[in-house]
Protein backbone atom coordinates (compact mmCIF):
# COMPACT_ATOMS: atom_id res chain seq x y z
CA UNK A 1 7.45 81.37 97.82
CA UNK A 2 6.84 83.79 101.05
CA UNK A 3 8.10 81.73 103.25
CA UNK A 4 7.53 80.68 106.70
CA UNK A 5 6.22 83.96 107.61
CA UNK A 6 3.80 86.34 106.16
CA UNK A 7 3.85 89.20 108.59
CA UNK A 8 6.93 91.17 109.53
CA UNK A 9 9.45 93.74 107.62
CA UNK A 10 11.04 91.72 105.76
CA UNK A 11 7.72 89.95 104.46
CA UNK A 12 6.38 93.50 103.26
CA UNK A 13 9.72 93.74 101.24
CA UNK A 14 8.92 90.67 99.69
CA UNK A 15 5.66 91.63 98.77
CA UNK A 16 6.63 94.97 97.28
CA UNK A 17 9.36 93.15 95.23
CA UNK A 18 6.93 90.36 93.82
CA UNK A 19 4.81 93.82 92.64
CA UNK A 20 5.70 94.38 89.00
CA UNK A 21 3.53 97.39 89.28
CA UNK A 22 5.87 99.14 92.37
CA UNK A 23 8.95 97.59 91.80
CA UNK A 24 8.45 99.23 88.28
CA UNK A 25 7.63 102.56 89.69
CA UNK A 26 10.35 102.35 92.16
CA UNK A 27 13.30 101.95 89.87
CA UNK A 28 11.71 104.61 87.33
CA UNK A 29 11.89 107.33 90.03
CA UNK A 30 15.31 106.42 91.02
CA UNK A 31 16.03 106.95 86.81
CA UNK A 32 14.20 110.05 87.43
CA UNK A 33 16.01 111.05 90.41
CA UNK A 34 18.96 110.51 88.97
CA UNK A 35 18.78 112.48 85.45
CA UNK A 36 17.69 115.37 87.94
CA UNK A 37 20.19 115.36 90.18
CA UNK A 38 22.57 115.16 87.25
CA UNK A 39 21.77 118.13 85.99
CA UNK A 40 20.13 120.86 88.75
CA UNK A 41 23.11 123.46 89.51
CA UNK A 42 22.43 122.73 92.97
CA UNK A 43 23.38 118.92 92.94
CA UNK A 44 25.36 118.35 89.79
CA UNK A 45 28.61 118.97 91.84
CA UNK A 46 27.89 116.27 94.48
CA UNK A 47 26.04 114.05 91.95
CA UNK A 48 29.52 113.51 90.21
CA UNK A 49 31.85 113.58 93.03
CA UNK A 50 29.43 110.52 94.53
CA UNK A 51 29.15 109.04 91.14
CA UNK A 52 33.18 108.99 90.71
CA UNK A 53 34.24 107.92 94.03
CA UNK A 54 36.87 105.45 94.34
CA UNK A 55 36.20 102.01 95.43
CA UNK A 56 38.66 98.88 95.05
CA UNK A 57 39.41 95.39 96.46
CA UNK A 58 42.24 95.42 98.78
CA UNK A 59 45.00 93.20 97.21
CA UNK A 60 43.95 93.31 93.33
CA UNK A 61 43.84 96.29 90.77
CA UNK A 62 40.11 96.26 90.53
CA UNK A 63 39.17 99.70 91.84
CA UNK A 64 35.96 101.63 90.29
CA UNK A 65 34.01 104.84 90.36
CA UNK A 66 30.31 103.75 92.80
CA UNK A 67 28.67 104.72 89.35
CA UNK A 68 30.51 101.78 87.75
CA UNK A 69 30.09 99.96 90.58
CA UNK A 70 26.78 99.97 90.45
CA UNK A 71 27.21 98.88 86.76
CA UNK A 72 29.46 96.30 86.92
CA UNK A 73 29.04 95.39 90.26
CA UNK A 74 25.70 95.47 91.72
CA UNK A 75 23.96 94.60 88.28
CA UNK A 76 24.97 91.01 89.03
CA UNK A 77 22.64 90.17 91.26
CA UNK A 78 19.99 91.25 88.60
CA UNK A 79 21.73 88.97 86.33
CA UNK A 80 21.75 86.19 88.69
CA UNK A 81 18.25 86.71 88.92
CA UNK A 82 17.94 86.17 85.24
CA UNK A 83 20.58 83.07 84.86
CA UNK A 84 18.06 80.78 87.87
CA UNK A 85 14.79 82.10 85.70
CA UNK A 86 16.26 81.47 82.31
CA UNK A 87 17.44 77.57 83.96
CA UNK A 88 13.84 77.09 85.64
CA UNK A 89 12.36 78.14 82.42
CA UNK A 90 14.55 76.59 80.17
CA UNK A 91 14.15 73.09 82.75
CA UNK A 92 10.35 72.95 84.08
CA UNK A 93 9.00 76.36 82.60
CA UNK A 94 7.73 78.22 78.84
CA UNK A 95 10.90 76.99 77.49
CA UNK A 96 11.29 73.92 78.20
CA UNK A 97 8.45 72.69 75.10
CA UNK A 98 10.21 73.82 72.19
CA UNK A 99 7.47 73.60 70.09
CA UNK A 100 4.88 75.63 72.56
CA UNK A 101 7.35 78.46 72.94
CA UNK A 102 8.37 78.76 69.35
CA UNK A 103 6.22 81.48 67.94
CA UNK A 104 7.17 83.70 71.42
CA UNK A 105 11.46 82.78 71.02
CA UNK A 106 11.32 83.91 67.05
CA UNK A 107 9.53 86.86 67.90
CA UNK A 108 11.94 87.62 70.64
CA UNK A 109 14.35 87.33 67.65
CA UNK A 110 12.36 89.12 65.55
CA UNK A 111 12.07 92.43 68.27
CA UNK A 112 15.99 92.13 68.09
CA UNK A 113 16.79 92.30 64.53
CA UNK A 114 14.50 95.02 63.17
CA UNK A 115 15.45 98.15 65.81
CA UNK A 116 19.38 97.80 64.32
CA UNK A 117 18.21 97.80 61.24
CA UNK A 118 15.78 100.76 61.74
CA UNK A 119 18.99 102.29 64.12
CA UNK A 120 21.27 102.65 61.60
CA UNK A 121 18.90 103.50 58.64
CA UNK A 122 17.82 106.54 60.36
CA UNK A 123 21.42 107.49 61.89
CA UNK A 124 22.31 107.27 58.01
CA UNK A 125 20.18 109.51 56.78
CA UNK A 126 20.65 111.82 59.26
CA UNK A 127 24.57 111.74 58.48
CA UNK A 128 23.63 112.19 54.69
CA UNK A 129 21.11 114.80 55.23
CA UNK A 130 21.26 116.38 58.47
CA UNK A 131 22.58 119.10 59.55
CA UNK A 132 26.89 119.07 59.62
CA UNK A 133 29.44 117.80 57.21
CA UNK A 134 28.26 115.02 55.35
CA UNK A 135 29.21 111.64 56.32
CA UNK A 136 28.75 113.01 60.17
CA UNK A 137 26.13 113.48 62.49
CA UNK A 138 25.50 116.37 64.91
CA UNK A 139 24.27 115.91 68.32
CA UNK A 140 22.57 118.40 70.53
CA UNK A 141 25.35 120.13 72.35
CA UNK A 142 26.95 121.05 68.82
CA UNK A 143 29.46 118.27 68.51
CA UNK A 144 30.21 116.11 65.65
CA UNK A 145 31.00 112.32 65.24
CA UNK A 146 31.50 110.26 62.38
CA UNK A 147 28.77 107.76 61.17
CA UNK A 148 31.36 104.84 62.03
CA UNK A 149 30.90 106.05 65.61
CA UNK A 150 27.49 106.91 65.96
CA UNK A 151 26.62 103.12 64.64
CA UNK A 152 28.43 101.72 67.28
CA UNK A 153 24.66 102.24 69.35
CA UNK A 154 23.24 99.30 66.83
CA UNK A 155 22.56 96.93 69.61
CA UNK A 156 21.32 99.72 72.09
CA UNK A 157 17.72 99.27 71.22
CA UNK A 158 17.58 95.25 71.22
CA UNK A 159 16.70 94.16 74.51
CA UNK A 160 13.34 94.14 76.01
CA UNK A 161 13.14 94.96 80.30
CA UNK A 162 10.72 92.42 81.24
CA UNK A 163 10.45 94.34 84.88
CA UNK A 164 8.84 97.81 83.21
CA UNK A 165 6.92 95.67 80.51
CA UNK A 166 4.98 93.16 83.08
CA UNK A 167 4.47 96.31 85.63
CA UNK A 168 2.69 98.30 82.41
CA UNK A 169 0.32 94.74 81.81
CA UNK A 170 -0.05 95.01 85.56
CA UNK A 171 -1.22 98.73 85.75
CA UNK A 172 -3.50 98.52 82.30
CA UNK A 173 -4.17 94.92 81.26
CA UNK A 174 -5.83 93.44 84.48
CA UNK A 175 -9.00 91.51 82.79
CA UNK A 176 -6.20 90.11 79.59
CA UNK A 177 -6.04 86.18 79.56
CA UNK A 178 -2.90 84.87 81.05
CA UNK A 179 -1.54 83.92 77.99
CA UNK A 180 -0.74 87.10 76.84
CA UNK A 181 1.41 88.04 79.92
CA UNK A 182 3.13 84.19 79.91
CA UNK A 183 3.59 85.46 76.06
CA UNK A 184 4.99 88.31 76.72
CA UNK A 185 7.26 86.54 79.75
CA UNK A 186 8.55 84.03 77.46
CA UNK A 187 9.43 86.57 74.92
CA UNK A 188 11.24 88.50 76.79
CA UNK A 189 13.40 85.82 78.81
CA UNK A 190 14.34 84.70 75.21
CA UNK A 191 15.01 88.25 74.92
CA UNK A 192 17.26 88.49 77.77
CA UNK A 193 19.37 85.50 77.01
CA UNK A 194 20.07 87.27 73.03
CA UNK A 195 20.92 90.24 74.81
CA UNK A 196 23.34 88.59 77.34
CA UNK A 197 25.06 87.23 74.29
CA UNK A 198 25.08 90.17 72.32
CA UNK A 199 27.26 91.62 75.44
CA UNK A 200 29.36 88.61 75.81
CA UNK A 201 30.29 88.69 71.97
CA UNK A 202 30.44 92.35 71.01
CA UNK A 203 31.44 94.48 74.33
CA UNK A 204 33.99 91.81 75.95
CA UNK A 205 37.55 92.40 75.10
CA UNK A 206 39.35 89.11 75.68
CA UNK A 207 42.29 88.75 77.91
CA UNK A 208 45.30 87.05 79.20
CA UNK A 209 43.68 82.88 78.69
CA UNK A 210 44.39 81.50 81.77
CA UNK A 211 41.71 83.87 83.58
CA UNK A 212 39.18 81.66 81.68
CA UNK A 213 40.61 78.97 82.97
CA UNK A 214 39.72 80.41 86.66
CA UNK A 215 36.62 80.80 85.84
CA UNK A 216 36.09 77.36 84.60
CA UNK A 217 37.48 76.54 87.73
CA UNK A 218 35.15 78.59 89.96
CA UNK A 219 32.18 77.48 87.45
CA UNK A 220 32.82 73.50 88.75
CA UNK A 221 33.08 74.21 92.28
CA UNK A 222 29.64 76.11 92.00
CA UNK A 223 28.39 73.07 90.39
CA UNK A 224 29.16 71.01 92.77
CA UNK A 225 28.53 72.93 95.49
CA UNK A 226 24.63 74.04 94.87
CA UNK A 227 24.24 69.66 94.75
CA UNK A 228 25.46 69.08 98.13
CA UNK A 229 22.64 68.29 100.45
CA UNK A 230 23.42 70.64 102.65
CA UNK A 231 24.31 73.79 101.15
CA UNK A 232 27.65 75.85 102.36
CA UNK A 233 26.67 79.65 101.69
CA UNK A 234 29.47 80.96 102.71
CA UNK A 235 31.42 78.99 100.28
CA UNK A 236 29.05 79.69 97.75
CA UNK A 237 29.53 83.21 98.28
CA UNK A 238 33.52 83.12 97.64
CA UNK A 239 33.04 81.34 94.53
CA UNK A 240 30.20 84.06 93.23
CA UNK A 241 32.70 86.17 93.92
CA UNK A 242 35.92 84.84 92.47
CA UNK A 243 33.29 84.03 89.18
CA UNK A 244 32.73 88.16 88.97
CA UNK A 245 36.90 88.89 89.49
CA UNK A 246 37.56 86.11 86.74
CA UNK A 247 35.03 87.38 84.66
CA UNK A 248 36.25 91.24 85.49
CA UNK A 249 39.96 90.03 84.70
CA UNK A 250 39.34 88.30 81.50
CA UNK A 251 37.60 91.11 80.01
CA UNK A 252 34.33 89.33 79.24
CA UNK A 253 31.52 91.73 81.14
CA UNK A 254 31.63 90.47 84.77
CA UNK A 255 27.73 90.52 85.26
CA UNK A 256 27.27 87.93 83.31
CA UNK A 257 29.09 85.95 86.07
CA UNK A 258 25.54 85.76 87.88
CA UNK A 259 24.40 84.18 84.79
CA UNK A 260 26.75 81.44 84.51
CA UNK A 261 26.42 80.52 88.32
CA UNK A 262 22.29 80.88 87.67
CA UNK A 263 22.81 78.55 84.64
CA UNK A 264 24.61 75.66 86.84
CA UNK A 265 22.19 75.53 89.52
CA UNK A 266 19.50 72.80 89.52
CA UNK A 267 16.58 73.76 88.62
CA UNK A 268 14.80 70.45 89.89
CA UNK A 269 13.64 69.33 93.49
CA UNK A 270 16.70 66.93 95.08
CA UNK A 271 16.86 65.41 97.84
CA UNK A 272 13.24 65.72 98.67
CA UNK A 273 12.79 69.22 98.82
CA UNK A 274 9.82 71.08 98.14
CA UNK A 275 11.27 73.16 95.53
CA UNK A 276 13.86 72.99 93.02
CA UNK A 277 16.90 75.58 93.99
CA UNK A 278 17.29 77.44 91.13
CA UNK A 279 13.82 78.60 92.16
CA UNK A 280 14.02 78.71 95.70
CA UNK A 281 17.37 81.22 95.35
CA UNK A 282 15.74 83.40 92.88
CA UNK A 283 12.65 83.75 95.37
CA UNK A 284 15.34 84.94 98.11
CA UNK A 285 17.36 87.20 95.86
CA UNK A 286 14.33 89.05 94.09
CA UNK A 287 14.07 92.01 96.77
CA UNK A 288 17.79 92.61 96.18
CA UNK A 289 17.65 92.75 93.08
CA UNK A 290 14.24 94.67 92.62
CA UNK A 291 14.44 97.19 95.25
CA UNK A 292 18.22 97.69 95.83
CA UNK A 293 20.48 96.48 92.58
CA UNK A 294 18.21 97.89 89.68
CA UNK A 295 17.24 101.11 91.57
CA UNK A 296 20.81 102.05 92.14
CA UNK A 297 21.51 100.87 88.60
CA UNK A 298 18.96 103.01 87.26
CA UNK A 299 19.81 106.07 89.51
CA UNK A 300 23.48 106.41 88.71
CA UNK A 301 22.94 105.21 84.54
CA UNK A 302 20.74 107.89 84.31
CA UNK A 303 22.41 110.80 86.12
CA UNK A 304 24.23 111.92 82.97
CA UNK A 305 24.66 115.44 82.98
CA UNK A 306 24.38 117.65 79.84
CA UNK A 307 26.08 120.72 79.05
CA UNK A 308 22.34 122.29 78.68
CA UNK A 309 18.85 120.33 78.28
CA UNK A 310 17.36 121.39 75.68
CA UNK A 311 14.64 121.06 73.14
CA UNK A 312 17.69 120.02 70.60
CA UNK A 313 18.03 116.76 72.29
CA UNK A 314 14.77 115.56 70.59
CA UNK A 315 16.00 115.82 67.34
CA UNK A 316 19.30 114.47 68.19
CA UNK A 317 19.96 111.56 65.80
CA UNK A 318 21.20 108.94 67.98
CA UNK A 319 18.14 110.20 70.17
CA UNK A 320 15.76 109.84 67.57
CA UNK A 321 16.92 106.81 66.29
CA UNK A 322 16.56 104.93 70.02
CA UNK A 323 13.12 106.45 69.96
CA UNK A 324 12.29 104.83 66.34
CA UNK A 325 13.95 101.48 67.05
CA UNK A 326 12.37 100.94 70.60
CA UNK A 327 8.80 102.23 69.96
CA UNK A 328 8.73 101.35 66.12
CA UNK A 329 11.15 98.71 65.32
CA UNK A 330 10.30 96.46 68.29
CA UNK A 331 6.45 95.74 67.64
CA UNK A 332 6.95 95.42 64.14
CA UNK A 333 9.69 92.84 64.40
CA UNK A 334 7.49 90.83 66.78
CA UNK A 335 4.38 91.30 64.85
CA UNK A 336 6.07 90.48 61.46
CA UNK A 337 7.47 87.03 62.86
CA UNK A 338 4.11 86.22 64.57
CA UNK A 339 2.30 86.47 61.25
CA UNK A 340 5.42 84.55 59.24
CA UNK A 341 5.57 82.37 61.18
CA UNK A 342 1.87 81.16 62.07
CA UNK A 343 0.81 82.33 58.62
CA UNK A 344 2.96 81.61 56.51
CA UNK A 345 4.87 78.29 58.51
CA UNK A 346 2.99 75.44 60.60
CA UNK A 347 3.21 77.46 63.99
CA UNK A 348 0.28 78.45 66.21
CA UNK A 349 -0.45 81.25 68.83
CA UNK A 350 -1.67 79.84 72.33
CA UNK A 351 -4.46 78.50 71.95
CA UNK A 352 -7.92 81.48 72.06
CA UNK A 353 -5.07 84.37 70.96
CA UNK A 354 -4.64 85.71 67.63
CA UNK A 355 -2.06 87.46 66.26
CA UNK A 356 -3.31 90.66 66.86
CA UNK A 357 -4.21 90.51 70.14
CA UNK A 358 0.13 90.61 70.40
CA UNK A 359 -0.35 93.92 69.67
CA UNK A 360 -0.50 95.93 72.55
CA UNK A 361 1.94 93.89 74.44
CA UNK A 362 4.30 94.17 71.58
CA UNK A 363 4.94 97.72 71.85
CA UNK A 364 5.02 97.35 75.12
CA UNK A 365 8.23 95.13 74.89
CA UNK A 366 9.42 98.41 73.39
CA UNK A 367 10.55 99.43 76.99
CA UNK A 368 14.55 98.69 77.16
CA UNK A 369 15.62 100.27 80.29
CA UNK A 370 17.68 98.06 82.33
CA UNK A 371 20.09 95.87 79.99
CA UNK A 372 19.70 99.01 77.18
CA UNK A 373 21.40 101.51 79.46
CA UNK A 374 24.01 99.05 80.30
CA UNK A 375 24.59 98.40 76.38
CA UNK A 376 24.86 102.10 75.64
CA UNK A 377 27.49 102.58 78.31
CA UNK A 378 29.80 99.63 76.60
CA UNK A 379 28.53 100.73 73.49
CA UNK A 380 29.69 104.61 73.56
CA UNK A 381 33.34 105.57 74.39
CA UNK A 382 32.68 109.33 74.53
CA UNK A 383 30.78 110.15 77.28
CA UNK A 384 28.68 112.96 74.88
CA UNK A 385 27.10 109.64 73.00
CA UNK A 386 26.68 107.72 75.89
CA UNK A 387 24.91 110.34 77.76
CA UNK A 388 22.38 111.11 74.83
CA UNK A 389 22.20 106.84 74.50
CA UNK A 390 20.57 106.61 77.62
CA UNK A 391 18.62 109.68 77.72
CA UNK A 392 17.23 108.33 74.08
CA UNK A 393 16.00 104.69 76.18
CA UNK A 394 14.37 106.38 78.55
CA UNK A 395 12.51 108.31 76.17
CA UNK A 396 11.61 105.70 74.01
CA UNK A 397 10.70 103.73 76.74
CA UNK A 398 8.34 106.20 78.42
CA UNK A 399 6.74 106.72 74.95
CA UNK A 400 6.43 102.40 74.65
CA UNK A 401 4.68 102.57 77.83
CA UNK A 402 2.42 105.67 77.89
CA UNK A 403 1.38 104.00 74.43
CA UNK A 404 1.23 100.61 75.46
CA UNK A 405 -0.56 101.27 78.39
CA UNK A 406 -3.24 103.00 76.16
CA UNK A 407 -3.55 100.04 73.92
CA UNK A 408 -3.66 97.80 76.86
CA UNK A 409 -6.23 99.26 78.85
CA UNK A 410 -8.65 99.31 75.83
CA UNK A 411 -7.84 95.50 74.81
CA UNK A 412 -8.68 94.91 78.43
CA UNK A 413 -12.18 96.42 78.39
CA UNK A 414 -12.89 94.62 75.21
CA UNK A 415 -11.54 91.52 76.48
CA UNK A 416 -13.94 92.38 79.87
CA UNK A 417 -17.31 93.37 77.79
CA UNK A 418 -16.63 89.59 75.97
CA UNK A 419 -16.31 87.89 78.80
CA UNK A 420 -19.50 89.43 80.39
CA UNK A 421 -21.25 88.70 77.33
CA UNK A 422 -20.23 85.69 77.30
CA UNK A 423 -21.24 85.07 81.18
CA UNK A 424 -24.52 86.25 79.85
CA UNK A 425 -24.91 83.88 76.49
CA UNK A 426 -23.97 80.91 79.46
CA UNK A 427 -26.94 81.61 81.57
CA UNK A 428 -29.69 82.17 78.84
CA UNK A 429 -27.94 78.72 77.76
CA UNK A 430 -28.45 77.54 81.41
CA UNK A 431 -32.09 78.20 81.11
CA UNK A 432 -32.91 77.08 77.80
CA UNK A 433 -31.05 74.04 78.46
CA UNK A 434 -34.17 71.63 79.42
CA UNK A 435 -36.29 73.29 76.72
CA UNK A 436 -37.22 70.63 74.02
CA UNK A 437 -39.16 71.78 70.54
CA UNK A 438 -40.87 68.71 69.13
CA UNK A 439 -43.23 69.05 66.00
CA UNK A 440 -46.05 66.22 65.44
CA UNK A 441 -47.23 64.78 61.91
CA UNK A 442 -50.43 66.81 62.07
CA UNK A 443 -48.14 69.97 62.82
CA UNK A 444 -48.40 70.67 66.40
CA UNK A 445 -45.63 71.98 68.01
CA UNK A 446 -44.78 70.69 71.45
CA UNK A 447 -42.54 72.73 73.36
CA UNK A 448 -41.27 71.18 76.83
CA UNK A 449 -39.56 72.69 79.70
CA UNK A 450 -38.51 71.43 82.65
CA UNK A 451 -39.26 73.56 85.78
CA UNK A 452 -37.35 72.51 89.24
CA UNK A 453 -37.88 68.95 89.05
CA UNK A 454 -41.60 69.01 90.28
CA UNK A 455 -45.51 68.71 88.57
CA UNK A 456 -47.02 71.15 86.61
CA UNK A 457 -50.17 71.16 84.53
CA UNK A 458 -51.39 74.16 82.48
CA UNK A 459 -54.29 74.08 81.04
CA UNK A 460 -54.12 74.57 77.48
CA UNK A 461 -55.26 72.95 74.63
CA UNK A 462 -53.46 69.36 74.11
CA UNK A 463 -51.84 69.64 77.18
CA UNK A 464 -48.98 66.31 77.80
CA UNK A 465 -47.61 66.27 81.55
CA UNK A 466 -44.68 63.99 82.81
CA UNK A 467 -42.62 63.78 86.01
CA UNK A 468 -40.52 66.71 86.02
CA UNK A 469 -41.98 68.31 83.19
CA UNK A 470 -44.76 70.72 82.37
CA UNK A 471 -45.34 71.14 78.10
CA UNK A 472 -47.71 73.51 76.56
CA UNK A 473 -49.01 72.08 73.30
CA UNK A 474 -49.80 75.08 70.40
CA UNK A 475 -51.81 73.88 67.10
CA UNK A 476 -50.48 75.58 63.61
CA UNK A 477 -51.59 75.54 60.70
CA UNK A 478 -49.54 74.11 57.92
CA UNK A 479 -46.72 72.95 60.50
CA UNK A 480 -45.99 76.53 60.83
CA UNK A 481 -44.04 77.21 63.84
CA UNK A 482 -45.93 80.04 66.11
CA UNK A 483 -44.89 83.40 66.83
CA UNK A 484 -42.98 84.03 70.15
């Protein structure tokens, strides 16, 4: 919702954040800006100092670099964002019919499983035929790492960025039914939630257990506060807060405190309100985290800086083996469960879609981005593999989107020439509508049409006239029916 207001600052924000299509652009410049930055002579310097500066909370022992910051910190509100869709969906929304959003949630699992797979099969061959030692791999700046390392990256190329994907249907796929993009939506919220617990699992380091009893504490008094009828924010604030140090102290990823809080809020109207609050709070916290958390979040993962960029990086293997799983490994594991399963099992596509028609948009869920650079960051220790992790997602996820868009803008013409032919096929059907072929025992053929609801006589031979109706009577021979 807009609001009260449509007119103002603060209503233009709005807009701009509700934009797929700029929001989409805006955070790929900052990712831009930042790789840049990174690595120009001029800038490099400040680019680190800034990314490394010291921030902490006065009476604890958190204290961070902004670049982590922006990581751990600011990328909550993005994952808040996330926990109130993923309850509205799962309450009122796509997921919320099991059985409608089944095909969409196994192909989400589907896009996850097949990239690792693909991940690690190329990494291997690389380590067994590539250039170093065998059993290693060698990147572009020369240095080796052991296979064992290089496949910690497995789950780097799982997670779909539903942002970048719905801006590319939004630039190239205008005239595409809507239930392609509430396809591709509902795949990629499913996607979201695996990928949350892939983090939560795999790249959370468990701590001292009473801090999980904090934030089972903090998770009740959210619950119970986000029911009250009148809402306390300020209290609501401290709790968000004490979630993310709880979360931050027990070593489970503290983002995913937004997703917890998100999860416990209603996601249903109460006490007579309009709209539910789940909804309502994601509405008000979608130009923060559009235009402010995921920008920064993309400007600081991306400013890695390389000892030299060169051509070699392309043919890095943990480069090339982002590229493969993202652009390659992510349409076929989506189109591979959409045929299984609707095939092969009792499931159907929406209805008027085949599985083909998935496609386009399937490759387009090839652009990982956000939740990918976060997962190479946890999933690299040496800053050499990190740095070519993240410069390998935003390759592959320029190359998912320059070749979605393609296949989207041409599935959208076809899709536009069959709906103007079919505009067309509706009025010739229009106007033959009142048209009425009728053929006598001595083999006339009377054809009558109506004509605007008035009198009409021609004069032809065997001519029958009604209210309404004018008919022109043609004798045959044989009962053959005349030329036209």
């Amino acid at each position: 919702m807009m609001g009260e207001h449509s007119t103002g600052p603060w209503a233009a924000i709005r807009r701009v954040a509700a934009s797929d299509r700029i929001s989409g652009l805006i955070m790929l410049g900052f990712a831009l800006m930042g790789l840049v930055l990174a690595n120009v002579p001029a800038t490099a310097a400040w680019f680190e100092h800034l990314s490394h500066a010291e921030l902490g909370i006065p009476g604890t022992n958190i204290s961070m670099g902004i670049g982590h910051w922006a990581q751990d910190g600011l990328l909550t509100i993005f994952f808040l964002v996330v926990g109130l869709e993923l309850k509205q969906e799962l309450t009122t929304g796509s997921l919320s019919n099991i059985r409608a959003a089944a095909v969409p949630m196994l192909c989400a699992v589907g896009g996850m499983i097949v990239p690792p797979v693909l991940f690690i099969a190329v990494i291997a061959l690389f380590s067994r035929y590539g250039a170093g030692d065998p059993g290693s791999l060698l990147i572009a700046n020369g240095a080796s790492f052991p296979f064992s390392e290089a496949s910690h990256g497995w789950a780097i190329p799982t997670a779909t960025d539903i942002a970048f994907s719905l801006a590319v249907l939004a630039l190239f796929a205008k005239a595409l039914p809507g239930s392609i993009r509430a396809f591709l939506m509902t795949l990629a919220t499913v996607d979201d939630l695996l990928a949350i617990i892939l983090i939560a699992v795999f790249f959370s380091s468990l701590n001292a257990w009473y801090w999980f009893v904090g934030i089972a504490v903090c998770a009740l008094a959210w619950y119970f506060l986000v029911r009250m009828r009148k809402v306390r924010w300020f209290g609501v604030a401290v709790i968000g807060v004490l979630s993310w140090v709880m979360m931050y102290e027990a070593g489970v990823h503290p983002t995913l405190a937004g997703v917890l809080v998100g999860l416990l809020t209603p996601a249903r109207a109460m006490y007579g309100e309009r709209d539910a609050r789940a909804e309502r709070y994601a509405d008000k916290l979608q130009p923060f985290s559009a235009l402010l958390a995921l920008p920064i979040f993309a400007f600081f993962a991306t400013g890695v800086h390389f000892d030299a960029i060169t051509p070699m990086l392309l043919v890095s293997p943990v480069v090339i083996g982002i590229i493969v799983a993202l652009v390659i490994g992510k349409p076929l594991g989506i189109m591979a469960v959409a045929w299984c399963s609707t095939h092969l099992g009792s499931l159907r596509m929406p209805k008027g879609l085949r599985v083909r028609d998935m496609f386009p948009a399937a490759v387009a869920c090839g652009i990982g981005f956000t939740v990918s650079f976060l997962i190479a960051s946890l999933a690299y220790r040496n800053a050499e593999l990190s740095a070519e992790g993240r410069f390998g997602v935003l390759l592959a996820s320029l190359i998912a989107a320059a070749v979605s868009g393609v296949l989207l803008s041409r599935q959208s013409k076809r899709f536009e020439r069959a709906a103007a032919d079919a505009g067309t096929a509706g009025r010739d059907a229009q106007q033959d509508a009142g048209r009425v072929e009728t053929t006598l025992a001595d083999g006339t053929v009377v054809l009558s049409q109506s004509i605007g609801g008035g009198k009409r006589k021609e004069p032809t031979d065997g001519v029958a006239a009604d209210t309404g109706t004018s008919a022109r009577r043609t004798r045959t021979r044989g009962g053959e029916r005349p030329r036209r």
